[in-house]
N, C-alpha and C. Protein backbone atom coordinates (compact mmCIF):
# COMPACT_ATOMS: atom_id res chain seq x y z
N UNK A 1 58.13 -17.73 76.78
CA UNK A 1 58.41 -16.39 77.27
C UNK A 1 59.11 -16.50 78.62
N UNK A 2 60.35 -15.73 78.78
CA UNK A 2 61.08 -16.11 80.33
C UNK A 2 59.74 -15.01 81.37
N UNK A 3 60.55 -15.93 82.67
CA UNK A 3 59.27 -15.32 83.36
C UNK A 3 59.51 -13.43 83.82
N UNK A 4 60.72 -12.56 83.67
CA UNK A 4 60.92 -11.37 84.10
C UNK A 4 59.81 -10.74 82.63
N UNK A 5 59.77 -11.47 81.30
CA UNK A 5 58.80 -10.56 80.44
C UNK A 5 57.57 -10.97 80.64
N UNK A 6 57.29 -11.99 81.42
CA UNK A 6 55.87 -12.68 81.16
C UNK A 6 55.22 -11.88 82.52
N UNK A 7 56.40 -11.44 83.35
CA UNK A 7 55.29 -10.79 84.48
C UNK A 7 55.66 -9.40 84.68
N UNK A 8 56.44 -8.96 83.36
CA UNK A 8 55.89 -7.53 82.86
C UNK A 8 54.50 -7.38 82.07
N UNK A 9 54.28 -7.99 81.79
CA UNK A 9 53.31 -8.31 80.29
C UNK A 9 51.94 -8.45 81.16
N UNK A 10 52.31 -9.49 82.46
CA UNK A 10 50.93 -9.65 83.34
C UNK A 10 50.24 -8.26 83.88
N UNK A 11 51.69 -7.60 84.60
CA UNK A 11 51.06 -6.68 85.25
C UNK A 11 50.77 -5.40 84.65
N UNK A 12 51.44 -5.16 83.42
CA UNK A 12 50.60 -4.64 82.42
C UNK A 12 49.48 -4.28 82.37
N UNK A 13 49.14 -5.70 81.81
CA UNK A 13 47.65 -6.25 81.63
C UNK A 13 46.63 -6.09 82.51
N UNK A 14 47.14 -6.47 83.89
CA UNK A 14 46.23 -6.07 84.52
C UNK A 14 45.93 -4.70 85.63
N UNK A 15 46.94 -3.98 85.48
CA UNK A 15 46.91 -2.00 85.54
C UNK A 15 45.73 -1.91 84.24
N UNK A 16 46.16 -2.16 82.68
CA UNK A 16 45.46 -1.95 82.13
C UNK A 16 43.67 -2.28 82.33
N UNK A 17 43.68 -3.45 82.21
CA UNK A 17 42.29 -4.17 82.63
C UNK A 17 41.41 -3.13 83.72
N UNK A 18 42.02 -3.20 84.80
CA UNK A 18 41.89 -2.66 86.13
C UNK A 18 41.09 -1.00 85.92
N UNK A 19 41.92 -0.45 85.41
CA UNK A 19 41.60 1.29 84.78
C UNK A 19 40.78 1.25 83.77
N UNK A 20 40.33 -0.03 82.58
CA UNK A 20 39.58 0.37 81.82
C UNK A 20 38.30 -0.35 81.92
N UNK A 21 38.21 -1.38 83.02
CA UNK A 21 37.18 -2.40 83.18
C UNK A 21 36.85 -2.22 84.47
N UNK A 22 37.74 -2.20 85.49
CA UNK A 22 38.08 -1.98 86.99
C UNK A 22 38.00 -3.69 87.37
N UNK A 23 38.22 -3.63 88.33
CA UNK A 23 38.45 -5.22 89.29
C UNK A 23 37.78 -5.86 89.38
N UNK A 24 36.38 -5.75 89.25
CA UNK A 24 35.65 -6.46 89.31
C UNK A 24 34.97 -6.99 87.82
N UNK A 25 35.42 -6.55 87.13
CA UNK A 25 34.89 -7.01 85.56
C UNK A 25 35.53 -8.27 85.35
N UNK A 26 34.89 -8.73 83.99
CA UNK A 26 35.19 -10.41 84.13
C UNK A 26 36.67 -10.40 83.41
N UNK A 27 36.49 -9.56 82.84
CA UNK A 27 38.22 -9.72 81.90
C UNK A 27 39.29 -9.51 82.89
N UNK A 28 39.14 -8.70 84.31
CA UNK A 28 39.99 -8.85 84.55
C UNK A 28 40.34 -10.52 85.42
N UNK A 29 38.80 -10.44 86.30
CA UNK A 29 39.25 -11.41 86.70
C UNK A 29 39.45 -12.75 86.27
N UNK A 30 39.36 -13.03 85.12
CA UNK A 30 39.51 -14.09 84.69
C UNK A 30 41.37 -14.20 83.88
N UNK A 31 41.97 -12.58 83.67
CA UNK A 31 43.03 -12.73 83.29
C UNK A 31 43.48 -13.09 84.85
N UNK A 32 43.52 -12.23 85.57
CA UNK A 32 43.91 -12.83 87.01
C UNK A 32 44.25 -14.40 86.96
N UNK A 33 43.61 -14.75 87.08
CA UNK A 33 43.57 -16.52 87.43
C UNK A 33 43.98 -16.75 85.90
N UNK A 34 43.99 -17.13 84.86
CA UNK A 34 44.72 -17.64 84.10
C UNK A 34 46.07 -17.16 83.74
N UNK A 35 46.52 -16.20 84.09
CA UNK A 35 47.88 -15.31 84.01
C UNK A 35 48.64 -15.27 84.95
N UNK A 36 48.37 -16.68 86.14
CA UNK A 36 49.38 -16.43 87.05
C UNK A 36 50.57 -17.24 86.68
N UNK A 37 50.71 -17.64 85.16
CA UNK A 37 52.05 -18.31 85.24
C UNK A 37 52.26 -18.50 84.01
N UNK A 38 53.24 -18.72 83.45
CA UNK A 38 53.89 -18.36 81.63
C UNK A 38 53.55 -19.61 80.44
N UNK A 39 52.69 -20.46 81.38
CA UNK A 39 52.74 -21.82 80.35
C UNK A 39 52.25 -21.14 79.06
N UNK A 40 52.28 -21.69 77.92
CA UNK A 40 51.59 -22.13 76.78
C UNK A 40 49.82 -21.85 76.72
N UNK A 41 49.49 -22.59 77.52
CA UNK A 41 48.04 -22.46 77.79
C UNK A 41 47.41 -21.18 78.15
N UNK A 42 47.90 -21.21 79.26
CA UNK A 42 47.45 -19.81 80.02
C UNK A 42 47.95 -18.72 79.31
N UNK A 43 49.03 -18.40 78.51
CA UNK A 43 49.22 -17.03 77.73
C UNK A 43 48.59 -17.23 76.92
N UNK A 44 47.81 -17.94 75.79
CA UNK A 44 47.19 -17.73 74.98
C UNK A 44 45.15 -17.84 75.55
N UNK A 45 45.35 -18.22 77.08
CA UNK A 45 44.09 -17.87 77.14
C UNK A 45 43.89 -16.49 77.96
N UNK A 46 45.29 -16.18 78.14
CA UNK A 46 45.64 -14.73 78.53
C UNK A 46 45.08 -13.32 77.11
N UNK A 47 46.07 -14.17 76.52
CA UNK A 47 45.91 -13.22 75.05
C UNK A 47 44.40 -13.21 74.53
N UNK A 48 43.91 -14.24 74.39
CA UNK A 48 42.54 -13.73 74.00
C UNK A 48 41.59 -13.14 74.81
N UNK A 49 41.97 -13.00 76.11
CA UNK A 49 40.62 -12.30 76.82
C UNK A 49 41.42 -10.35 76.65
N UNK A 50 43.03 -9.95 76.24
CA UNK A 50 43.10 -8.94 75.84
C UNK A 50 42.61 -8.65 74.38
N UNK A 51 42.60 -9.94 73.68
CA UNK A 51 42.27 -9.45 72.36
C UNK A 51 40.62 -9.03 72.53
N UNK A 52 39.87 -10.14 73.19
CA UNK A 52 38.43 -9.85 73.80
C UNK A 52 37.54 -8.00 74.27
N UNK A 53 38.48 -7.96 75.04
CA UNK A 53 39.17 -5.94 75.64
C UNK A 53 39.31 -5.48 74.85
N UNK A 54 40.12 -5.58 73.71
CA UNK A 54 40.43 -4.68 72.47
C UNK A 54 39.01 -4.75 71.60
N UNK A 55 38.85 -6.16 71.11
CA UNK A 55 37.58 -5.82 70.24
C UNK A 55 36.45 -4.90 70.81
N UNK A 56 36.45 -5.05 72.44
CA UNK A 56 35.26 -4.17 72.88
C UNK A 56 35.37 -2.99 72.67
N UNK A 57 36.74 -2.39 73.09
CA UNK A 57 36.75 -1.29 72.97
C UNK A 57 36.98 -0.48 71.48
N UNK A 58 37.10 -1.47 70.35
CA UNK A 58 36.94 -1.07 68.88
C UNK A 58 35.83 -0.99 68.57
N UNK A 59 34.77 -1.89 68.72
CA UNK A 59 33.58 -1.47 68.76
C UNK A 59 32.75 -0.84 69.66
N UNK A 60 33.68 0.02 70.33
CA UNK A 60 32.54 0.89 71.07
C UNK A 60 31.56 0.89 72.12
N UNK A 61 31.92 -0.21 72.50
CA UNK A 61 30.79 -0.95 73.20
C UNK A 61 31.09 -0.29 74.70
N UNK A 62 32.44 -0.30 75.07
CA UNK A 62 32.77 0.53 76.06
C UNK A 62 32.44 2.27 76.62
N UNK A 63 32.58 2.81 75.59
CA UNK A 63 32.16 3.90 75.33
C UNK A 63 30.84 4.13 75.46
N UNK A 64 29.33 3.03 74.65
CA UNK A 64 28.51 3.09 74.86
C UNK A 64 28.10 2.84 76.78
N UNK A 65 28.60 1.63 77.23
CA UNK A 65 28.21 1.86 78.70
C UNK A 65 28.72 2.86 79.18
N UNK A 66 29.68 3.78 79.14
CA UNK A 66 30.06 4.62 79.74
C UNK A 66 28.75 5.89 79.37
N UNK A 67 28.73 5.94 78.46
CA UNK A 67 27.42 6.65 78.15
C UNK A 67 26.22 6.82 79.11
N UNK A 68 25.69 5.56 78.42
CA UNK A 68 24.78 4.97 79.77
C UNK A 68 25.10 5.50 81.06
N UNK A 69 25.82 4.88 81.91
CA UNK A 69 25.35 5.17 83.07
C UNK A 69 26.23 6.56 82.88
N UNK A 70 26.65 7.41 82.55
CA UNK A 70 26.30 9.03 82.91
C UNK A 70 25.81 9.05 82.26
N UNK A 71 24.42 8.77 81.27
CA UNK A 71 23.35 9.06 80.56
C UNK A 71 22.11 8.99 82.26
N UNK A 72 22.44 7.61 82.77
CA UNK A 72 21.69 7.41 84.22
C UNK A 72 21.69 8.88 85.36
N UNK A 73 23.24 8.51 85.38
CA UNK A 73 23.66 9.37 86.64
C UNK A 73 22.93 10.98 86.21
N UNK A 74 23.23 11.64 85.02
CA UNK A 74 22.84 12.74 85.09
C UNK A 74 21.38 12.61 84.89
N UNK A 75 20.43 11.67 84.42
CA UNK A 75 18.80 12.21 84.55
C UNK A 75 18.48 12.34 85.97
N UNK A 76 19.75 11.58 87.18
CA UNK A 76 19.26 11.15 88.46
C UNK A 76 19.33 12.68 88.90
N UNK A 77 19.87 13.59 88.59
CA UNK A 77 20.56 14.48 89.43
C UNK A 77 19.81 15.85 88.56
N UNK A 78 19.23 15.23 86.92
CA UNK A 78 18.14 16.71 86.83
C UNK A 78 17.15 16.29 87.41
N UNK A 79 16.19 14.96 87.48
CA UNK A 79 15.63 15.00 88.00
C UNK A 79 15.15 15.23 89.59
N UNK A 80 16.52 15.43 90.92
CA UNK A 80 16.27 15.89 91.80
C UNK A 80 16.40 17.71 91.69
N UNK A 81 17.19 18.20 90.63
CA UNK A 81 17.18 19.59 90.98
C UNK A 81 15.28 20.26 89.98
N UNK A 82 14.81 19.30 89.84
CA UNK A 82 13.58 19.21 89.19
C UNK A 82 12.60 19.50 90.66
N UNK A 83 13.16 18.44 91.20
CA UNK A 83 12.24 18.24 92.22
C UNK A 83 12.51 19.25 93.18
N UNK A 84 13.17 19.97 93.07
CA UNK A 84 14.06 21.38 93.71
C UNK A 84 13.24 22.39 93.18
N UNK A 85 13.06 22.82 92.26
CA UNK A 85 11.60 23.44 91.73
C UNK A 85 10.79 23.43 92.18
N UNK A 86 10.40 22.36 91.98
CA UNK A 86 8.92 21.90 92.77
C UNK A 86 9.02 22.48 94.05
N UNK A 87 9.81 22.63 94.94
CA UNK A 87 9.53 23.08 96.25
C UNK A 87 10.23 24.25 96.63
N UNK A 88 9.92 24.98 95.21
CA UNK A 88 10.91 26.34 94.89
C UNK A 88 12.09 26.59 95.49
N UNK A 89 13.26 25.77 95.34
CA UNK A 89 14.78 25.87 95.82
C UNK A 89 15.45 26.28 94.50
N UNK A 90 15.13 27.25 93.95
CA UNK A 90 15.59 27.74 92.60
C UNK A 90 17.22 27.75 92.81
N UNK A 91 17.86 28.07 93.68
CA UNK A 91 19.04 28.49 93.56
C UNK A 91 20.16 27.16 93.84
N UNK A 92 19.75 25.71 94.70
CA UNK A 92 20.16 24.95 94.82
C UNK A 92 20.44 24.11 93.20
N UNK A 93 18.91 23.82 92.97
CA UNK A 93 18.81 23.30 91.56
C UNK A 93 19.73 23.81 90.38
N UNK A 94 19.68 25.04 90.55
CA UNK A 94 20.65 25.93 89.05
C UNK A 94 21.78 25.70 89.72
N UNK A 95 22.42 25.23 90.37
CA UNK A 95 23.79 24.84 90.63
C UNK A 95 24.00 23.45 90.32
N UNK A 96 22.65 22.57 91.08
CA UNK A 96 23.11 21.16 90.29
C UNK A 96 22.60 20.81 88.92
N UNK A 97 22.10 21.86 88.32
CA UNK A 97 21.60 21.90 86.52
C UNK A 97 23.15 22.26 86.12
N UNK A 98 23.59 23.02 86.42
CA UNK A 98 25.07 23.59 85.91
C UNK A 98 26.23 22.84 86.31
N UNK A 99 26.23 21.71 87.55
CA UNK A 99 27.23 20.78 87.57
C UNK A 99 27.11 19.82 86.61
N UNK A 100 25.97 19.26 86.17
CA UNK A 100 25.75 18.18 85.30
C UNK A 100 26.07 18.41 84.12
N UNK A 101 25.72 19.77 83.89
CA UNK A 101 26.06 20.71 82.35
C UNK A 101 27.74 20.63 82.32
N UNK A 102 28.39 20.94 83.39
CA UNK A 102 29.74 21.22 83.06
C UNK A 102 30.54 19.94 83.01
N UNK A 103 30.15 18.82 83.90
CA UNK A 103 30.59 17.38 83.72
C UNK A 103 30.08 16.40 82.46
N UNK A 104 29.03 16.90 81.67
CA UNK A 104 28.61 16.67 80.25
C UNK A 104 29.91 17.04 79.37
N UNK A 105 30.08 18.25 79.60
CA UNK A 105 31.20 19.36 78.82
C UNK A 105 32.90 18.37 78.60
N UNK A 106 33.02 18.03 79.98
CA UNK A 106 34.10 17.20 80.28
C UNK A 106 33.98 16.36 79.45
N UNK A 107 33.30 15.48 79.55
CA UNK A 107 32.77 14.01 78.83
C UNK A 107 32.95 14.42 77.27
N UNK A 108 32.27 14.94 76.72
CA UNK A 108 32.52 15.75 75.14
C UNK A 108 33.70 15.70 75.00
N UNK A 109 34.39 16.69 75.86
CA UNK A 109 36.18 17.04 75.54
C UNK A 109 36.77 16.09 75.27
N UNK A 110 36.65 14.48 76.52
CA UNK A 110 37.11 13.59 75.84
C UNK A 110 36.79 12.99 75.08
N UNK A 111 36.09 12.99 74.28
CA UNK A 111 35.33 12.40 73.17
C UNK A 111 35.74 12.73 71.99
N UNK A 112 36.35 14.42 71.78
CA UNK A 112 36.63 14.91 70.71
C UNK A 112 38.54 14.87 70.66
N UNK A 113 39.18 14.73 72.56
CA UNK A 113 40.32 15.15 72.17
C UNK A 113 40.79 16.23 72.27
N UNK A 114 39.74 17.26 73.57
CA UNK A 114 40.49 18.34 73.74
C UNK A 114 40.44 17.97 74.80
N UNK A 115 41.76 18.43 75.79
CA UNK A 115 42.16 18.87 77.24
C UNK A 115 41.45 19.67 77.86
N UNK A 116 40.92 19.16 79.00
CA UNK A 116 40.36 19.66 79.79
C UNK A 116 41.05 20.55 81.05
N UNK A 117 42.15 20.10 80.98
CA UNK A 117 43.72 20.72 82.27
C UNK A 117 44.05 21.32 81.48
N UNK A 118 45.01 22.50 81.94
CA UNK A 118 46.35 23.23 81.44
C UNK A 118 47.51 23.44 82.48
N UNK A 119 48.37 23.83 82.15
CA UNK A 119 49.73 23.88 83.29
C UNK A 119 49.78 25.11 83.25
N UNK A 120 49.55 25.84 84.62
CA UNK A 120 49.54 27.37 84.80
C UNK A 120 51.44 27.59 84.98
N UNK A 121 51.18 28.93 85.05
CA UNK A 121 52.75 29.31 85.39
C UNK A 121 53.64 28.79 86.28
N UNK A 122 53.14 28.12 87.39
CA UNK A 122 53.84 27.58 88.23
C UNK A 122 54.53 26.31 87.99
N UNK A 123 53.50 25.66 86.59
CA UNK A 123 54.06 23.89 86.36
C UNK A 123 52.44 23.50 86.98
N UNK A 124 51.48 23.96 87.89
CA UNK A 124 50.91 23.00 87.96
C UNK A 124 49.55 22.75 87.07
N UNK A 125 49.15 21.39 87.26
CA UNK A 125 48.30 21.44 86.10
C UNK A 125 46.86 21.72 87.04
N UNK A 126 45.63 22.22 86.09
CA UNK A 126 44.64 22.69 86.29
C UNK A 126 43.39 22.60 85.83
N UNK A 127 42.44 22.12 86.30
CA UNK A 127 41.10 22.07 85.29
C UNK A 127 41.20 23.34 84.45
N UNK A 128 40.74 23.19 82.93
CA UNK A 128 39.77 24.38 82.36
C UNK A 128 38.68 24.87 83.01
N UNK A 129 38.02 25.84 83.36
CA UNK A 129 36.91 26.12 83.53
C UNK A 129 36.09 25.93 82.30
N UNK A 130 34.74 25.87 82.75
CA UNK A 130 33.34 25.29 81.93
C UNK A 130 33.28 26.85 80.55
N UNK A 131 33.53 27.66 80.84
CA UNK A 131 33.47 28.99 80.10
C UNK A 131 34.32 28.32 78.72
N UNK A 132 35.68 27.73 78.98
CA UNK A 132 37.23 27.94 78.30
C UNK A 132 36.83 26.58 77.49
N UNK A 133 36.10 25.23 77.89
CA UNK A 133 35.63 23.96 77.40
C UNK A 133 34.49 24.08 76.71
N UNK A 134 33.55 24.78 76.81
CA UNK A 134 32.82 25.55 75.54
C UNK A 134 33.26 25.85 74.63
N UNK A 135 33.88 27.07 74.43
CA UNK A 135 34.62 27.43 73.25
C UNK A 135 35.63 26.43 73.10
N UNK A 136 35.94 25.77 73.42
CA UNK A 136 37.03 24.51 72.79
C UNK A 136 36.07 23.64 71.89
N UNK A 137 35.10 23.29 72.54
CA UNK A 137 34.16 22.20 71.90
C UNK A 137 33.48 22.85 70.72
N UNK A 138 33.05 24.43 70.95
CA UNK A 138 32.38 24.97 69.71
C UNK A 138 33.38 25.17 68.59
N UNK A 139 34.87 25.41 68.69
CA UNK A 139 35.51 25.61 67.82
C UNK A 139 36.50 24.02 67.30
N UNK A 140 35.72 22.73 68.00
CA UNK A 140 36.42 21.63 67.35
C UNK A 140 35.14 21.13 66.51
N UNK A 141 33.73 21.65 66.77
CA UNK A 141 32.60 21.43 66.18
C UNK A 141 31.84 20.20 66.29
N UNK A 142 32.29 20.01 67.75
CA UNK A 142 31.27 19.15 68.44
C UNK A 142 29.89 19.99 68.06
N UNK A 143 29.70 21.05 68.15
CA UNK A 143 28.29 21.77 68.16
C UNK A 143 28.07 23.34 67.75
N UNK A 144 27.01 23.61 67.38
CA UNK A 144 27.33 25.26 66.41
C UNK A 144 27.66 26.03 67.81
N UNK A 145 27.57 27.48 67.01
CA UNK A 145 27.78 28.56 68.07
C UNK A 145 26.01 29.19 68.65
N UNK A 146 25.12 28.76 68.15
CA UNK A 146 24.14 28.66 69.28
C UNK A 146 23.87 27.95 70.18
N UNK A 147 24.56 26.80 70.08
CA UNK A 147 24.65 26.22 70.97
C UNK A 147 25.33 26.43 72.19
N UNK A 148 26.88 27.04 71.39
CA UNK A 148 27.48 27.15 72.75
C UNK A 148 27.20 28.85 73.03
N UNK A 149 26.49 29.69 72.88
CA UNK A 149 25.66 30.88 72.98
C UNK A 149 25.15 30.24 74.26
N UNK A 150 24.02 28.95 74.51
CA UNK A 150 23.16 28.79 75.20
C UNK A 150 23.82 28.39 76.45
N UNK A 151 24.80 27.59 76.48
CA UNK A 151 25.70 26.83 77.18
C UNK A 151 26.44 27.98 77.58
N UNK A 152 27.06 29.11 77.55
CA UNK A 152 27.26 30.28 78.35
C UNK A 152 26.36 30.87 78.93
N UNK A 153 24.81 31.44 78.65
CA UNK A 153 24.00 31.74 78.95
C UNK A 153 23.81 30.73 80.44
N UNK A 154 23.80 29.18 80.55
CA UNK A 154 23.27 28.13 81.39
C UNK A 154 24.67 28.52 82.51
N UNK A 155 25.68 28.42 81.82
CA UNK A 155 26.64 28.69 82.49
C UNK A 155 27.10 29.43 83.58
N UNK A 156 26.34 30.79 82.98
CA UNK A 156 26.15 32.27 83.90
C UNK A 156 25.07 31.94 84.89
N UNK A 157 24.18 31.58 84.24
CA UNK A 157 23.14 31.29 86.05
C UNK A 157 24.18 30.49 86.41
N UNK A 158 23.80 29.22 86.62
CA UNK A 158 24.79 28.51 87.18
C UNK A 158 25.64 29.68 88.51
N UNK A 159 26.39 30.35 87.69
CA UNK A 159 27.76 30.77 88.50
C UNK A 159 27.07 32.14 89.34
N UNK A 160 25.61 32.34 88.75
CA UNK A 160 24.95 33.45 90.05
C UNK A 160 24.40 32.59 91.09
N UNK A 161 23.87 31.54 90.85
CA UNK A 161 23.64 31.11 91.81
C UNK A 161 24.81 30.25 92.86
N UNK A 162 25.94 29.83 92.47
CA UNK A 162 27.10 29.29 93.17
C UNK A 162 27.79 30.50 94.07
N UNK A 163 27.39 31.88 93.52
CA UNK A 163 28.00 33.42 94.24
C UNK A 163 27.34 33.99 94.34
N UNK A 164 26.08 33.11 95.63
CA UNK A 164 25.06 33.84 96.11
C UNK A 164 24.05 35.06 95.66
N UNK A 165 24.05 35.41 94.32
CA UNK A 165 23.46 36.46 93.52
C UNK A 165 22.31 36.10 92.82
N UNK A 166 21.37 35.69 94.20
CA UNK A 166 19.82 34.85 93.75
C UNK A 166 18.78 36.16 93.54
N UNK A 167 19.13 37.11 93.44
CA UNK A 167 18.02 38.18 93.00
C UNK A 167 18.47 38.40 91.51
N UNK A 168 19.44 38.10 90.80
CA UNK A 168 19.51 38.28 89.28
C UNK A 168 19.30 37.19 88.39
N UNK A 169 18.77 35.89 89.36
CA UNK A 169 17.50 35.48 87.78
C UNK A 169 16.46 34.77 88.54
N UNK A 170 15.77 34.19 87.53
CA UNK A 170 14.16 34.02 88.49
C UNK A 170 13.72 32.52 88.19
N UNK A 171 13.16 31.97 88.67
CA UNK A 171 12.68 30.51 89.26
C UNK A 171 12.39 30.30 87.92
N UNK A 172 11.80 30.70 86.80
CA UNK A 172 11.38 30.75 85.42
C UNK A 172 13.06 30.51 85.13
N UNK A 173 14.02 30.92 84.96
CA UNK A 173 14.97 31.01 84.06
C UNK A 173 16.00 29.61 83.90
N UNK A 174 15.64 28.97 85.65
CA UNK A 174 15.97 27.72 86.28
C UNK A 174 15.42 26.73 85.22
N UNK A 175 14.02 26.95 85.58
CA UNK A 175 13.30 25.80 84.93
C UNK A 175 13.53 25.75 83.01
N UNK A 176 13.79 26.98 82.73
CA UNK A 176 14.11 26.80 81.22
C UNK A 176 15.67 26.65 81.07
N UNK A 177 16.57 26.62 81.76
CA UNK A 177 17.79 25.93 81.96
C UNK A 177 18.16 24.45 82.49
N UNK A 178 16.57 23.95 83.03
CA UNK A 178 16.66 22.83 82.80
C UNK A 178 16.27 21.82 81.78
N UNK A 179 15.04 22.54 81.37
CA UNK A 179 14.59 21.89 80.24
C UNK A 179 15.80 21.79 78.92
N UNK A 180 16.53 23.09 78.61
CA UNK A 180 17.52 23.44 78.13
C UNK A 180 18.75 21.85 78.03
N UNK A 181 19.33 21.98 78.97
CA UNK A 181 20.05 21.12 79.52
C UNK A 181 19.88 19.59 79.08
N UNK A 182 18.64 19.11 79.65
CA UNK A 182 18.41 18.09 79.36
C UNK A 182 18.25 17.98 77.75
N UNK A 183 17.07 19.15 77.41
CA UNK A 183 17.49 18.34 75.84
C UNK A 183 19.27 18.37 75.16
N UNK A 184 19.83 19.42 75.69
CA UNK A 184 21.40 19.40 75.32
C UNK A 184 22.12 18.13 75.40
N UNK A 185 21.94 17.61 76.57
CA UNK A 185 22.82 16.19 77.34
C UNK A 185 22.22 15.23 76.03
N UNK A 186 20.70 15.43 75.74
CA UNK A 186 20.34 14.23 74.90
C UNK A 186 20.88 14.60 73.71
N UNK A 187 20.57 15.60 73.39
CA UNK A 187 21.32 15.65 71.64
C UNK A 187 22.34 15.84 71.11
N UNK A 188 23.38 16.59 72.23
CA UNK A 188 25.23 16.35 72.17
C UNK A 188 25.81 15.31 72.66
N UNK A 189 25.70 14.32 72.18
CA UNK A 189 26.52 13.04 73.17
C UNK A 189 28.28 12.68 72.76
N UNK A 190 28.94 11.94 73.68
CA UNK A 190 29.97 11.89 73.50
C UNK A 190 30.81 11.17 72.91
């Protein structure tokens, strides 16, 4: 391979690596150091640590850690708006019950293949709101329409408590939007 394709091909490889493993994973660094130069050897011990990357990510295995730790990250974060209860901060908690809910939502979208951005009138692009990624997900059938019934319902606290309107639901409605939630995160996965 001349060397102008062999160190297209490297840096490729390792943008790719980098974004789907990050820098510190072993695939990349081990393409690193064997990919600094076009021999014979080193591209084919190049090539198998991408073929290595590919099989992972055919079987899923990637996907599953990604799971995981936002399977981690979000019990970390019901369990402090839990503990927000406990010392009756109803209105803090239903905001971080409803961030976790709406970054679940995200996670789904990509899972199924719907867009989460759109390009408003101006050209620029824009998150969906959590309202607009519901009904996307209920109508690609990630999940019925009681479900996403409930997931508007979680939604709406949520957004009374983010616009200061803590007299229209009650420390009870929190705690069954969390319980809610959590079993949701466990039984819709992505």
């Amino acid at each position: 391979m001349e060397t102008v394709e062999w160190n297209d091909v490297r840096a490729s490889s390792l943008s790719f690596l980098a974004t789907t493993f990050g820098t510190s994973h072993t695939y990349y660094v081990e393409f690193q150091k064997k990919a600094e130069n076009s021999s014979d050897y080193n591209g084919k011990y190049a090539l198998g640590i991408l073929k290595a990357a590919r099989d992972e990510i055919k079987g899923g295995w990637l996907e599953t850690t990604k799971g995981l730790i936002s399977a981690e990250v979000f019990s970390d974060f019901l369990e402090m708006a839990e503990h927000l209860l406990e010392e009756q901060y109803k209105d803090p908690a239903a905001v971080m019950i409803g961030s976790v809910l709406e970054e679940h939502l995200r996670q789904l979208c990509a899972s199924v293949g719907v867009s989460t951005t759109f390009v408003d009138s101006k050209g620029n692009t824009r998150p969906k709101k959590a309202d607009a990624l519901n009904a996307e997900l209920a109508k690609a059938g990630k999940y019925n329409a009681i479900d996403q019934k409930l997931v508007t319902a979680w939604l709406g606290l949520r957004n009374k408590a983010a616009h200061g309107k803590y007299s229209e639901y009650a420390k009870d409605q929190v705690e069954n939007m969390l319980s809610g939630v959590q079993t949701f995160v466990a039984r819709i996965r992505p």
